[in-house]
Protein backbone atom coordinates (compact mmCIF):
# COMPACT_ATOMS: atom_id res chain seq x y z
CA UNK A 1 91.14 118.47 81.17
CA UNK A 2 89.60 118.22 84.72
CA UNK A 3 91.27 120.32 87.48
CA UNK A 4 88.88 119.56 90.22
CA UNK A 5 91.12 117.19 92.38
CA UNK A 6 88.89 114.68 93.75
CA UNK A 7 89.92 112.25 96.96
CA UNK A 8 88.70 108.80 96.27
CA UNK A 9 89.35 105.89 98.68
CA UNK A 10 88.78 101.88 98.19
CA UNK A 11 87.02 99.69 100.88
CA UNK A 12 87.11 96.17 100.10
CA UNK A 13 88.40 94.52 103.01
CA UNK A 14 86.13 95.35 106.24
CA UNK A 15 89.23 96.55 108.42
CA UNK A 16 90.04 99.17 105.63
CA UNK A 17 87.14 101.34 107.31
CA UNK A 18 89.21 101.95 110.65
CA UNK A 19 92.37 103.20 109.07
CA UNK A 20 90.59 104.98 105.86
CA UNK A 21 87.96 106.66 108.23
CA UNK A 22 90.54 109.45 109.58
CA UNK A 23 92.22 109.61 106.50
CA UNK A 24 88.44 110.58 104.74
CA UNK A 25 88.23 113.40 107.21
CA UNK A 26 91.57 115.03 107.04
CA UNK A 27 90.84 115.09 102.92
CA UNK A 28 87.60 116.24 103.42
CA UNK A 29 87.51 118.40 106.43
CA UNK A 30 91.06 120.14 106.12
CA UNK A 31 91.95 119.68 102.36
CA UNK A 32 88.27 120.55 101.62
CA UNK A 33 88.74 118.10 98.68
CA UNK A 34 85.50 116.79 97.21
CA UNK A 35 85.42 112.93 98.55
CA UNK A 36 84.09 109.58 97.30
CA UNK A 37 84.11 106.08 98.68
CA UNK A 38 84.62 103.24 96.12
CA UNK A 39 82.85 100.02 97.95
CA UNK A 40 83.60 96.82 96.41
CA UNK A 41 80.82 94.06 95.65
CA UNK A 42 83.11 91.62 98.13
CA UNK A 43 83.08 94.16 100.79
CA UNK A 44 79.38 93.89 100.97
CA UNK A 45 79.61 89.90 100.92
CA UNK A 46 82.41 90.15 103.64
CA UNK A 47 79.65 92.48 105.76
CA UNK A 48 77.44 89.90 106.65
CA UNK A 49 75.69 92.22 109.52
CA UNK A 50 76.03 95.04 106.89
CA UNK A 51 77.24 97.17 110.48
CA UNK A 52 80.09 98.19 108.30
CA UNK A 53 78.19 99.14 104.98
CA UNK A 54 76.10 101.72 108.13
CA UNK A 55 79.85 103.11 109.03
CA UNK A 56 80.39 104.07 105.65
CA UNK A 57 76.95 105.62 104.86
CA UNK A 58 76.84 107.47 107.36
CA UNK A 59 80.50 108.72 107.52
CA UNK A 60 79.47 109.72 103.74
CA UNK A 61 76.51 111.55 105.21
CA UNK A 62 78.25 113.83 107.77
CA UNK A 63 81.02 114.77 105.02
CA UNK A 64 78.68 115.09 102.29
CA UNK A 65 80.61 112.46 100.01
CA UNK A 66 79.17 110.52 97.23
CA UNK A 67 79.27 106.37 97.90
CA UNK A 68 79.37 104.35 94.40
CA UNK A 69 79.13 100.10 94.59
CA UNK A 70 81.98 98.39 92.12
CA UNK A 71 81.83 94.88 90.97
CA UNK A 72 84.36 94.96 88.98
CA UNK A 73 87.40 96.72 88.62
CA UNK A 74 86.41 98.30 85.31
CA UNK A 75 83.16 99.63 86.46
CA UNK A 76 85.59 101.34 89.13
CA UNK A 77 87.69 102.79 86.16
CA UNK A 78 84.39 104.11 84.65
CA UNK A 79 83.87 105.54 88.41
CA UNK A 80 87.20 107.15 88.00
CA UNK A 81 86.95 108.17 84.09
CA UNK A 82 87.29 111.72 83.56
CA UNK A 83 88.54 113.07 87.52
CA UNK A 84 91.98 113.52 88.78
CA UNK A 85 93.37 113.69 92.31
CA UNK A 86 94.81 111.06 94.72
CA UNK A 87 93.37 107.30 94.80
CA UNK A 88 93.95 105.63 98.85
CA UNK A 89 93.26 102.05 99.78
CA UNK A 90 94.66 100.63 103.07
CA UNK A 91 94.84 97.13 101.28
CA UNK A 92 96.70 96.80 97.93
CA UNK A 93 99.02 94.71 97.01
CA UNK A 94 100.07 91.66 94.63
CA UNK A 95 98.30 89.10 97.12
CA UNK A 96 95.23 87.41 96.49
CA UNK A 97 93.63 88.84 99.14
CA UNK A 98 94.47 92.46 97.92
CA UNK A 99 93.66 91.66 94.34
CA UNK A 100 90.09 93.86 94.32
CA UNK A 101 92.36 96.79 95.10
CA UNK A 102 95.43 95.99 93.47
CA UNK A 103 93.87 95.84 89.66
CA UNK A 104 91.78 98.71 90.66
CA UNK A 105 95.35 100.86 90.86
CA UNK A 106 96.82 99.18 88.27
CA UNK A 107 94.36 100.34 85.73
CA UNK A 108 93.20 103.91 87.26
CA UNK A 109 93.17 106.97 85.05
CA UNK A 110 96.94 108.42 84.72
CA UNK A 111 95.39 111.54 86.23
CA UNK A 112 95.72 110.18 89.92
CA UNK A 113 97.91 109.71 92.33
CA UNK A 114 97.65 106.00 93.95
CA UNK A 115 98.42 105.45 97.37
CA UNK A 116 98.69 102.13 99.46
CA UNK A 117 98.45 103.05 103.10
CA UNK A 118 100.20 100.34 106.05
CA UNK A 119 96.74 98.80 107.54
CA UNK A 120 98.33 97.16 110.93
CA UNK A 121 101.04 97.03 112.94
CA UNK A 122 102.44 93.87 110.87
CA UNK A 123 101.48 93.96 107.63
CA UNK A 124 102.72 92.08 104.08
CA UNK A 125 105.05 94.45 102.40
CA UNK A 126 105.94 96.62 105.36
CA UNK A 127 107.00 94.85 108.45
CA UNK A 128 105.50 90.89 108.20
CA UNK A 129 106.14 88.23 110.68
CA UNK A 130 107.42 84.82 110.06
CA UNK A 131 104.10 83.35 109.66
CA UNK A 132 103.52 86.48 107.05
CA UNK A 133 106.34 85.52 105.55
CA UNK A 134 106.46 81.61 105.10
CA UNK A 135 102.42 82.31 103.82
CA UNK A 136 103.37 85.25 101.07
CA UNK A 137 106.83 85.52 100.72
CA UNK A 138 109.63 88.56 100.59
CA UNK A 139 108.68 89.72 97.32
CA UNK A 140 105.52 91.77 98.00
CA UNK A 141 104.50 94.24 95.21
CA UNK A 142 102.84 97.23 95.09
CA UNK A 143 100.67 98.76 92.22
CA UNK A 144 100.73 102.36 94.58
CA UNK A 145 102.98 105.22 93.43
CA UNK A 146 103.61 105.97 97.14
CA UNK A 147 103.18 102.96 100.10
CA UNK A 148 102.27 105.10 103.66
CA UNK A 149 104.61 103.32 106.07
CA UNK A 150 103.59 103.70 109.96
CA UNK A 151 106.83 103.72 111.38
CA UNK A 152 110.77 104.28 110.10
CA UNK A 153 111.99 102.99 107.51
CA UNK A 154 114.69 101.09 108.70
CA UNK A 155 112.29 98.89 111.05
CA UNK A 156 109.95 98.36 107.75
CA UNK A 157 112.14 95.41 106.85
CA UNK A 158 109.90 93.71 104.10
CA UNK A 159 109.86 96.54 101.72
CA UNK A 160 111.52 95.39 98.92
CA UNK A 161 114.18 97.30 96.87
CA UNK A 162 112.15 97.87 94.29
CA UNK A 163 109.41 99.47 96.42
CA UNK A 164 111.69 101.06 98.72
CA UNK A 165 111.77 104.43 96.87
CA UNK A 166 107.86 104.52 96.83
CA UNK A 167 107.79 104.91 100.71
CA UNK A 168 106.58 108.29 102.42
CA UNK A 169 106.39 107.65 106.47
CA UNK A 170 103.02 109.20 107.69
CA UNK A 171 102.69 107.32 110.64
CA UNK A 172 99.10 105.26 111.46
CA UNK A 173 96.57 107.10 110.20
CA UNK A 174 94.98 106.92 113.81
CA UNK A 175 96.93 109.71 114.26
CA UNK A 176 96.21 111.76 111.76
CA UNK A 177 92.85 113.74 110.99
CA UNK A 178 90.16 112.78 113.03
CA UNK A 179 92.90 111.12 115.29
CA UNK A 180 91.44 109.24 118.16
CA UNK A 181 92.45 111.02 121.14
CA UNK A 182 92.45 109.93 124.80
CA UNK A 183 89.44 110.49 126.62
CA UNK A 184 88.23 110.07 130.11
CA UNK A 185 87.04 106.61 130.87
CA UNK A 186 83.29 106.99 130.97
CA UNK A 187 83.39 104.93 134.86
CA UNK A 188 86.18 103.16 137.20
CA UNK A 189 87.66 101.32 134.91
CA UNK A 190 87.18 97.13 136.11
CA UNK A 191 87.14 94.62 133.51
CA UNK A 192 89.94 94.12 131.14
CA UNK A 193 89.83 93.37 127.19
CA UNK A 194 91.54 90.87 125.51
CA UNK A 195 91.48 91.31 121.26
CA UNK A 196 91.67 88.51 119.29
CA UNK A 197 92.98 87.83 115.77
CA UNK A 198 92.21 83.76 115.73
CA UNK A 199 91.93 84.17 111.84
CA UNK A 200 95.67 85.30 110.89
CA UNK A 201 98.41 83.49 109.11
CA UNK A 202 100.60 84.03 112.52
CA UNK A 203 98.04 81.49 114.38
CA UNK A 204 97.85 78.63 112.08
CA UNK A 205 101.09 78.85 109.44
CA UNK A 206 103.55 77.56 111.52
CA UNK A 207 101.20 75.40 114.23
CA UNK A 208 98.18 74.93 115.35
CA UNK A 209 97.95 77.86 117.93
CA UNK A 210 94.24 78.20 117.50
CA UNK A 211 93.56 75.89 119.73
CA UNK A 212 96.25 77.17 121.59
CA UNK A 213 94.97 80.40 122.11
CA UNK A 214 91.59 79.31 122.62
CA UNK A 215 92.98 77.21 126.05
CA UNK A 216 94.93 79.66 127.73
CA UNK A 217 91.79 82.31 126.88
CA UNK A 218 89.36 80.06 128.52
CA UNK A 219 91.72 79.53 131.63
CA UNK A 220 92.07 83.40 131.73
CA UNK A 221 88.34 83.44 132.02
CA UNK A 222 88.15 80.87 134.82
CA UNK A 223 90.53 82.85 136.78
CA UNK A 224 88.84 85.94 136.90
CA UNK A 225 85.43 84.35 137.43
CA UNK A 226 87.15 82.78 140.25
CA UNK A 227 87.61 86.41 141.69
CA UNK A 228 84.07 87.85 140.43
CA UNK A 229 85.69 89.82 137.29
CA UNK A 230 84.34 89.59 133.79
CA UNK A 231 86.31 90.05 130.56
CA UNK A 232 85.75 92.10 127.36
CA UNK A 233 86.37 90.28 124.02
CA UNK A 234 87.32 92.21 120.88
CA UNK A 235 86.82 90.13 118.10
CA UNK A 236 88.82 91.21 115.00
CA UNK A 237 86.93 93.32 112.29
CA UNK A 238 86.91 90.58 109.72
CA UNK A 239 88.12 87.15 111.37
CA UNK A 240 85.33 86.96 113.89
CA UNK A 241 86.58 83.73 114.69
CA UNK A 242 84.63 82.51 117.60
CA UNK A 243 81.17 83.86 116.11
CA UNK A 244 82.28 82.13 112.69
CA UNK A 245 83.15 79.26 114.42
CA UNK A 246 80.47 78.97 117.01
CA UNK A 247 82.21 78.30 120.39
CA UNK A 248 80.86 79.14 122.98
CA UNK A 249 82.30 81.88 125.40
CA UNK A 250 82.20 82.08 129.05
CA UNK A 251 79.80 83.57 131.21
CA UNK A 252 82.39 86.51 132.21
CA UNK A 253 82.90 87.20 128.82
CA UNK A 254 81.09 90.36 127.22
CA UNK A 255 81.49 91.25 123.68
CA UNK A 256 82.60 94.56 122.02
CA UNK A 257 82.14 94.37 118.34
CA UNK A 258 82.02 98.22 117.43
CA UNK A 259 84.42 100.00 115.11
CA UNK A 260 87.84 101.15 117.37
CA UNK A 261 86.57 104.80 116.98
CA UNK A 262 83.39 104.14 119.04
CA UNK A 263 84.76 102.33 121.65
CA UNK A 264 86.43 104.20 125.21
CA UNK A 265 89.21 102.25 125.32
CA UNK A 266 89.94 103.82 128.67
CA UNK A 267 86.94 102.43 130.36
CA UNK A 268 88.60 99.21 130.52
CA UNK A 269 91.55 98.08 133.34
CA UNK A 270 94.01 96.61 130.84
CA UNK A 271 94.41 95.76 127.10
CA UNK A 272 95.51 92.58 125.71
CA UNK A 273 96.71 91.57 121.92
CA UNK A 274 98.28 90.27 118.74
CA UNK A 275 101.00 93.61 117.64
CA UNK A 276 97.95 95.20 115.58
CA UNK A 277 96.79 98.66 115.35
CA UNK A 278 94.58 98.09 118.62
CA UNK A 279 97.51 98.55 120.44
CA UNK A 280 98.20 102.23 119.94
CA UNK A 281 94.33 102.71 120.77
CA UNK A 282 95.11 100.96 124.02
CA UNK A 283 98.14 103.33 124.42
CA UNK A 284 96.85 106.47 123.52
CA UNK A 285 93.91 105.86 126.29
CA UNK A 286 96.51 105.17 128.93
CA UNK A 287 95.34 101.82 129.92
CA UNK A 288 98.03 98.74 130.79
CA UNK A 289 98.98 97.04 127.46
CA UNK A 290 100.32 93.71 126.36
CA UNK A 291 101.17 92.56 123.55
């Protein structure tokens, strides 16, 4: 019987990097666990740049953790085969869109302990909103032994009953381990950054606020070119709806497409965006934020 107890975390959706990454170094750093990163076959696919593949490899480098490529979820069992410890992905549940993750836990060795960590601000299963909710429906399922809510549980309205006595509140993982912490903006801070999240159910469920979006954005950007100002855009991690669409931005508009953790949020003169976990990286830098 092993009693090494290895950490071993799931990326299959792109945005599971940001809220795995600190989670990675508090197991490996502090719990001095031995760590390994489970990538899935679609997670390359998804990474059409492959910048995101580079944030794994090297976090893996600088912890000394071993990086294994899935295709399926029984070549992850035969990853898992034979270890104990705790299994974290920041994306499982009974969804489609979780499913990589979800029969991954559903079949891991008895040996670990599985748990499904809250990956933004609203999320399926924790706290949805309406468009969340007329897409997936109430009933959301976990395959996790414990669900890592961000905030308490009575405002974490979508956990079901029968999930309800899974939940541990850790708060975002951006706070924990290698938490990003406020730092000082690099310059005078001048241009503001507005993040957008074209690509979610909450923009096209209920109506067609796409295009919505897209005008006011555009008349945003007219206003401060009026004054000489430029703009920032943050597209989200894995919509990257205006490059997938091809629409042209404004002059004024610069683009930040790193990973949260790279980026001085303080450097810029206000924050804009959808309730996501952006917004406490706006807050903890201090900046003006709306949601």
């Amino acid at each position: 019987m092993p009693t090494e107890r290895h950490a071993i975390f799931l990326a299959d959706l792109l945005q599971d990097v940001n809220i795995l990454r600190p989670l990675i170094w508090l197991a490996r750093r502090d719990l001095q666990m031995p760590v390994e990163i489970l990538m899935s076959a679609k997670f390359v696919v998804r990474d059409t740049t492959g910048a995101w593949r580079q944030e794994l490899e090297t976090l893996a480098q600088e912890l000394d953790a071993r990086m294994h490529l899935f295709a399926t979820e029984f070549e992850a069992y035969g990853l898992l085969e034979g270890k104990v410890g705790i299994l974290v992905s920041a994306s499982e549940t009974d969804q489609s869109a979780h499913e990589v993750n979800h029969n991954v836990f559903r079949i891991a060795p008895s040996g670990f302990l599985r748990i499904t960590v809250q990956h933004g601000f609203e999320c399926i299963g924790f706290l949805p909103n309406r468009e969340h909710i007329r897409a997936h429906g109430r009933n959301i399922k976990f395959a996790a032994d414990v669900i890592c809510g961000w905030s308490e549980a009575n405002t974490l309205t979508a956990v079901s009953a029968s999930e309800r006595s899974k939940l541990f509140i850790s708060g975002p993982p951006l706070l924990l381990g290698m938490a990003q912490l406020p730092r000082a903006a690099a310059h005078a801070p001048r241009d503001g950054m507005v993040c957008e999240n074209l690509h979610s159910v909450r923009m096209r469920v209920s109506g067609n606020f796409q295009m919505s979006y897209m005008s006011t954005f555009f008349a945003f950007c007219e206003a401060l070119d009026a004054e000489g100002n430029r703009v920032t855009l943050r597209p989200h991690p894995a919509g990257q709806y205006f490059q997938k669409n091809a629409i042209a931005l404004p002059g004024n508009v610069d683009l930040e497409n790193r990973p949260a953790y790279l980026v001085n949020f303080a450097d810029y003169a206000f924050g804009i965006s959808a309730p996501s976990s952006v917004i406490i990286d706006m807050l903890l830098a201090g900046i003006p934020t709306a949601i």
